[in-house]
N, C-alpha and C. Protein backbone atom coordinates (compact mmCIF):
# COMPACT_ATOMS: atom_id res chain seq x y z
N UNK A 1 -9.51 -1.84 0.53
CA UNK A 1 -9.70 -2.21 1.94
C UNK A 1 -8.41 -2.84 2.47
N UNK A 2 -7.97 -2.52 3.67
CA UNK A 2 -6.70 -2.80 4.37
C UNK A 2 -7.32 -4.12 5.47
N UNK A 3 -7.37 -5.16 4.79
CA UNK A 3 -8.05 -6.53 5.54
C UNK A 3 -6.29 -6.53 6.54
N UNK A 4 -5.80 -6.47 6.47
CA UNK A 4 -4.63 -6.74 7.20
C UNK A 4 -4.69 -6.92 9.10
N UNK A 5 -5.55 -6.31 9.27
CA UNK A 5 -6.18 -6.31 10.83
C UNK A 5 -7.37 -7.57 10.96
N UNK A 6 -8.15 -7.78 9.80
CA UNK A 6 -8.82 -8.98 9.96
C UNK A 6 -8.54 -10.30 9.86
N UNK A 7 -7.79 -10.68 8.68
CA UNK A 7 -7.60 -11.56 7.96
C UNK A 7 -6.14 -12.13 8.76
N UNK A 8 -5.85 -13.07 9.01
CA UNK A 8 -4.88 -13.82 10.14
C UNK A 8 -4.48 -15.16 9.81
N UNK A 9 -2.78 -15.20 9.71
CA UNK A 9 -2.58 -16.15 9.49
C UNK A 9 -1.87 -17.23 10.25
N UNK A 10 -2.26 -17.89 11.16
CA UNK A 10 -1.46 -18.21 12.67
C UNK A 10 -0.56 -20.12 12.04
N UNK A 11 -0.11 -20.45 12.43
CA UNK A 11 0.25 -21.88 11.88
C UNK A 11 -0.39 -22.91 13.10
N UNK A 12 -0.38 -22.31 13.95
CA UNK A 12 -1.22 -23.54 14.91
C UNK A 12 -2.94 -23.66 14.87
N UNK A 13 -3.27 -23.04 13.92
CA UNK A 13 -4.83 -22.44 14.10
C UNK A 13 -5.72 -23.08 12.61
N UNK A 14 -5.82 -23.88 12.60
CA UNK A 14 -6.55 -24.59 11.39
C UNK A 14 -5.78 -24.75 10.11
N UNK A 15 -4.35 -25.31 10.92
CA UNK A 15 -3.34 -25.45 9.60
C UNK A 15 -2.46 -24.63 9.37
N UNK A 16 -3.04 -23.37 9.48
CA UNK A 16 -2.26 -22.26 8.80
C UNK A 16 -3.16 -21.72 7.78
N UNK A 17 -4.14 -21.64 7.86
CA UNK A 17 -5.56 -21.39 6.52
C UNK A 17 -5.78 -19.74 7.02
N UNK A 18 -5.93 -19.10 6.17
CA UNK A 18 -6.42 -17.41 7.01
C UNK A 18 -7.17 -17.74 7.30
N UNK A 19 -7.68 -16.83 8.68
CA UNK A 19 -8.63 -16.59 9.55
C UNK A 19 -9.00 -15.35 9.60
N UNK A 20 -10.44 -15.41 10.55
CA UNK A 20 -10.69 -13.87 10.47
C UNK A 20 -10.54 -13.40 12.21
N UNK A 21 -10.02 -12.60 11.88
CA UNK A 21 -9.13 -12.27 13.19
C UNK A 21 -9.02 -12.84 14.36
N UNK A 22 -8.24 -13.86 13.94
CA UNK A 22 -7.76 -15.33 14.98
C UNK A 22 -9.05 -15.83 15.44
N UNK A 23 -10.13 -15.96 14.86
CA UNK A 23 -11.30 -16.97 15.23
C UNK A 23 -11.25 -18.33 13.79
N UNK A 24 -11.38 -19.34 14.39
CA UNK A 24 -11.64 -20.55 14.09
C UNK A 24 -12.30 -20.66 12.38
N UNK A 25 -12.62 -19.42 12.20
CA UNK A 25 -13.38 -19.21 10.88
C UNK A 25 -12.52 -19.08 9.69
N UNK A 26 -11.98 -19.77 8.37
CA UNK A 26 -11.56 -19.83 7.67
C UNK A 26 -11.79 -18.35 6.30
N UNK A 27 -11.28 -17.92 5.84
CA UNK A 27 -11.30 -17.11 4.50
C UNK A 27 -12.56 -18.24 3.71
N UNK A 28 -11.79 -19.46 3.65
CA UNK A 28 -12.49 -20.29 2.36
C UNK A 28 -13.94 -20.62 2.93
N UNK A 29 -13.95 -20.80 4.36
CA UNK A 29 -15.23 -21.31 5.29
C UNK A 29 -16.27 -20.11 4.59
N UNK A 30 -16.05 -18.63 4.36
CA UNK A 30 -17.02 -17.79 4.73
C UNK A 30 -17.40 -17.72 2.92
N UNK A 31 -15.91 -17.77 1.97
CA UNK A 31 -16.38 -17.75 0.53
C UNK A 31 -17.41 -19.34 -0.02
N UNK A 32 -17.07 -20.22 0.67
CA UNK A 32 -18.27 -21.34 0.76
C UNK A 32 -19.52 -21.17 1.09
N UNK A 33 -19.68 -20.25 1.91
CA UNK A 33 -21.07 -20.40 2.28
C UNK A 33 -21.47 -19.21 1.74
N UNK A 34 -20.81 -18.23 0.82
CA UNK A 34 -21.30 -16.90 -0.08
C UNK A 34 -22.03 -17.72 -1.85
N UNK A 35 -20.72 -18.78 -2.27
CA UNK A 35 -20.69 -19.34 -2.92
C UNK A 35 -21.94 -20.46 -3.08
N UNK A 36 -22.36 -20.80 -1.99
CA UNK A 36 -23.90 -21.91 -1.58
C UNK A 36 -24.91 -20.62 -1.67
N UNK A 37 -24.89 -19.67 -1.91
CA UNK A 37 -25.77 -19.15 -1.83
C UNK A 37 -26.52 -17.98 -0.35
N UNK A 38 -25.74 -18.12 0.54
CA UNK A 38 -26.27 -17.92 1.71
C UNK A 38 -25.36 -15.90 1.95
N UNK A 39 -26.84 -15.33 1.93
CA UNK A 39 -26.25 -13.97 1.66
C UNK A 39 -25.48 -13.68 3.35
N UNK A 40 -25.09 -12.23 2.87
CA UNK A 40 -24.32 -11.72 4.19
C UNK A 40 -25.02 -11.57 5.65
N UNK A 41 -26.53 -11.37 5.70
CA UNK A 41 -27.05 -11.96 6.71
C UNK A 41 -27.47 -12.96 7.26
N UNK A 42 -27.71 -13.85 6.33
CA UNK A 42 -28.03 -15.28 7.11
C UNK A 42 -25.83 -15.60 7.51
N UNK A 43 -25.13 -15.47 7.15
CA UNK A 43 -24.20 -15.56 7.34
C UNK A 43 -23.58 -15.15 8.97
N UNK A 44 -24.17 -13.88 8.95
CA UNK A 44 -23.93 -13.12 10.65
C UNK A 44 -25.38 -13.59 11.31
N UNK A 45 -26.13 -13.80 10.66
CA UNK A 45 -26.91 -14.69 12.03
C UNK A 45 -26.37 -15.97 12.41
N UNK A 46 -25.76 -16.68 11.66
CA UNK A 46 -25.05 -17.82 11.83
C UNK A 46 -23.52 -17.93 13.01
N UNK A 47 -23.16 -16.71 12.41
CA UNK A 47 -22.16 -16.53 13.17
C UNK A 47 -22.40 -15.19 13.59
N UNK A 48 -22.51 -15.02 14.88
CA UNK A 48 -22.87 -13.52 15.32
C UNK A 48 -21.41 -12.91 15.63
N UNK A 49 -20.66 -13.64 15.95
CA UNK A 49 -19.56 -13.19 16.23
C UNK A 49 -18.48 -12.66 14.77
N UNK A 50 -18.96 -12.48 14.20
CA UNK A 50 -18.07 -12.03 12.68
C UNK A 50 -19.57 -10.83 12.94
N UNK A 51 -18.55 -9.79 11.60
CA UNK A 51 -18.66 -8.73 11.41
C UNK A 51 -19.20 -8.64 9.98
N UNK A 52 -19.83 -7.54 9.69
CA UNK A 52 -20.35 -7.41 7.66
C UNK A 52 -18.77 -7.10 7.21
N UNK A 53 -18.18 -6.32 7.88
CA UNK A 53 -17.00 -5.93 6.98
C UNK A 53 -15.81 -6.80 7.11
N UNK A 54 -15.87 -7.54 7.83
CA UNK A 54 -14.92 -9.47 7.49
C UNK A 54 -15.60 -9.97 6.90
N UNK A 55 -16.72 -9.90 6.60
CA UNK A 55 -17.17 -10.95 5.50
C UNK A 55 -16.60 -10.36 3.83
N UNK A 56 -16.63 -9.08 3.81
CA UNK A 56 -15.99 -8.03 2.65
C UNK A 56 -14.53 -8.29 2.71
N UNK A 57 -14.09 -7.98 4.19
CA UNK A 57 -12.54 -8.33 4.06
C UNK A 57 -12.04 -9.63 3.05
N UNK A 58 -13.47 -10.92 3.49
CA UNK A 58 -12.61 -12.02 2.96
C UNK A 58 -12.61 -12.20 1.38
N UNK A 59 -13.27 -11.33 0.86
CA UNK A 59 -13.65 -11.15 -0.81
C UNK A 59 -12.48 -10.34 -1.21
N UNK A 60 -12.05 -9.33 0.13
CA UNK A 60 -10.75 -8.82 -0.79
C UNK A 60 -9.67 -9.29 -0.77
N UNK A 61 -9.96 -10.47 0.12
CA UNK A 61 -7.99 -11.28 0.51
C UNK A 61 -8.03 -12.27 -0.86
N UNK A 62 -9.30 -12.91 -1.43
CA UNK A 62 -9.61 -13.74 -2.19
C UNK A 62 -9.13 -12.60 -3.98
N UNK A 63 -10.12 -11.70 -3.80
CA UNK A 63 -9.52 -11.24 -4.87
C UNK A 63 -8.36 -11.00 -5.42
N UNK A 64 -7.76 -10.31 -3.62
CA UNK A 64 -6.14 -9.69 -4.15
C UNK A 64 -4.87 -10.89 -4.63
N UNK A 65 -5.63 -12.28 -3.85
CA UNK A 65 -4.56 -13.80 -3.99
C UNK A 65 -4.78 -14.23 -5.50
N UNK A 66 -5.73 -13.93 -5.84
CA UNK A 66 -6.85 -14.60 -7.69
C UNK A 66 -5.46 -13.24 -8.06
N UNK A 67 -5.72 -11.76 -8.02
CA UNK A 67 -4.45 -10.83 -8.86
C UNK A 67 -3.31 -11.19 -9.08
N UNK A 68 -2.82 -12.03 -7.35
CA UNK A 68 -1.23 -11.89 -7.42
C UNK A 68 -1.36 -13.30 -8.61
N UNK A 69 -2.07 -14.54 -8.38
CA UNK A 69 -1.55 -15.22 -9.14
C UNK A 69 -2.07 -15.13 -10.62
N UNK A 70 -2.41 -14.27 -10.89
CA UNK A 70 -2.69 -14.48 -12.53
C UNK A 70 -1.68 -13.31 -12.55
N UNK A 71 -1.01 -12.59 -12.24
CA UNK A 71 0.71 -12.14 -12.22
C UNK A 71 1.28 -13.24 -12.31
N UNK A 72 1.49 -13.98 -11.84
CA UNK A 72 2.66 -14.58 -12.20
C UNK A 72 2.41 -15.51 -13.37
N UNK A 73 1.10 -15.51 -13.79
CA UNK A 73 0.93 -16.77 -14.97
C UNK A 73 0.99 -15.39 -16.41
N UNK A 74 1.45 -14.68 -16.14
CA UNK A 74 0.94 -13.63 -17.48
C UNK A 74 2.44 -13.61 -18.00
């Protein structure tokens, strides 16, 4: 998946933390509340304004960051 259109990284916008396409919503905000338990629909009822496939996007920005750095620890 080419998250590159979702996933956003602005420096005035919650730090500099990815976002999902320049909304207020964090990468880590959406793997927290996957992580509590709360599946992909109670998730978009919560936030109607996110999408099923940003919520996927943010599993692949998470995965591909977990790859790069266990590259550099190998």
């Amino acid at each position: 998946m080419d998250y590159a259109q979702i996933i956003t990284i602005e420096p005035g916008k919650r730090s500099g933390k990815p976002c999902i396409r320049g909304l207020r919503i964090t990468v880590y905000d959406v793997l927290e509340y996957l992580a509590a338990g709360m599946s992909e629909d109670q998730i978009l009822s919560d936030f109607p304004e996110l999408q099923r496939e940003e919520i996927r996007a943010c599993l692949h920005f998470a995965a591909d960051r977990e790859r790069r750095l266990m590259g550099r620890t190998a």
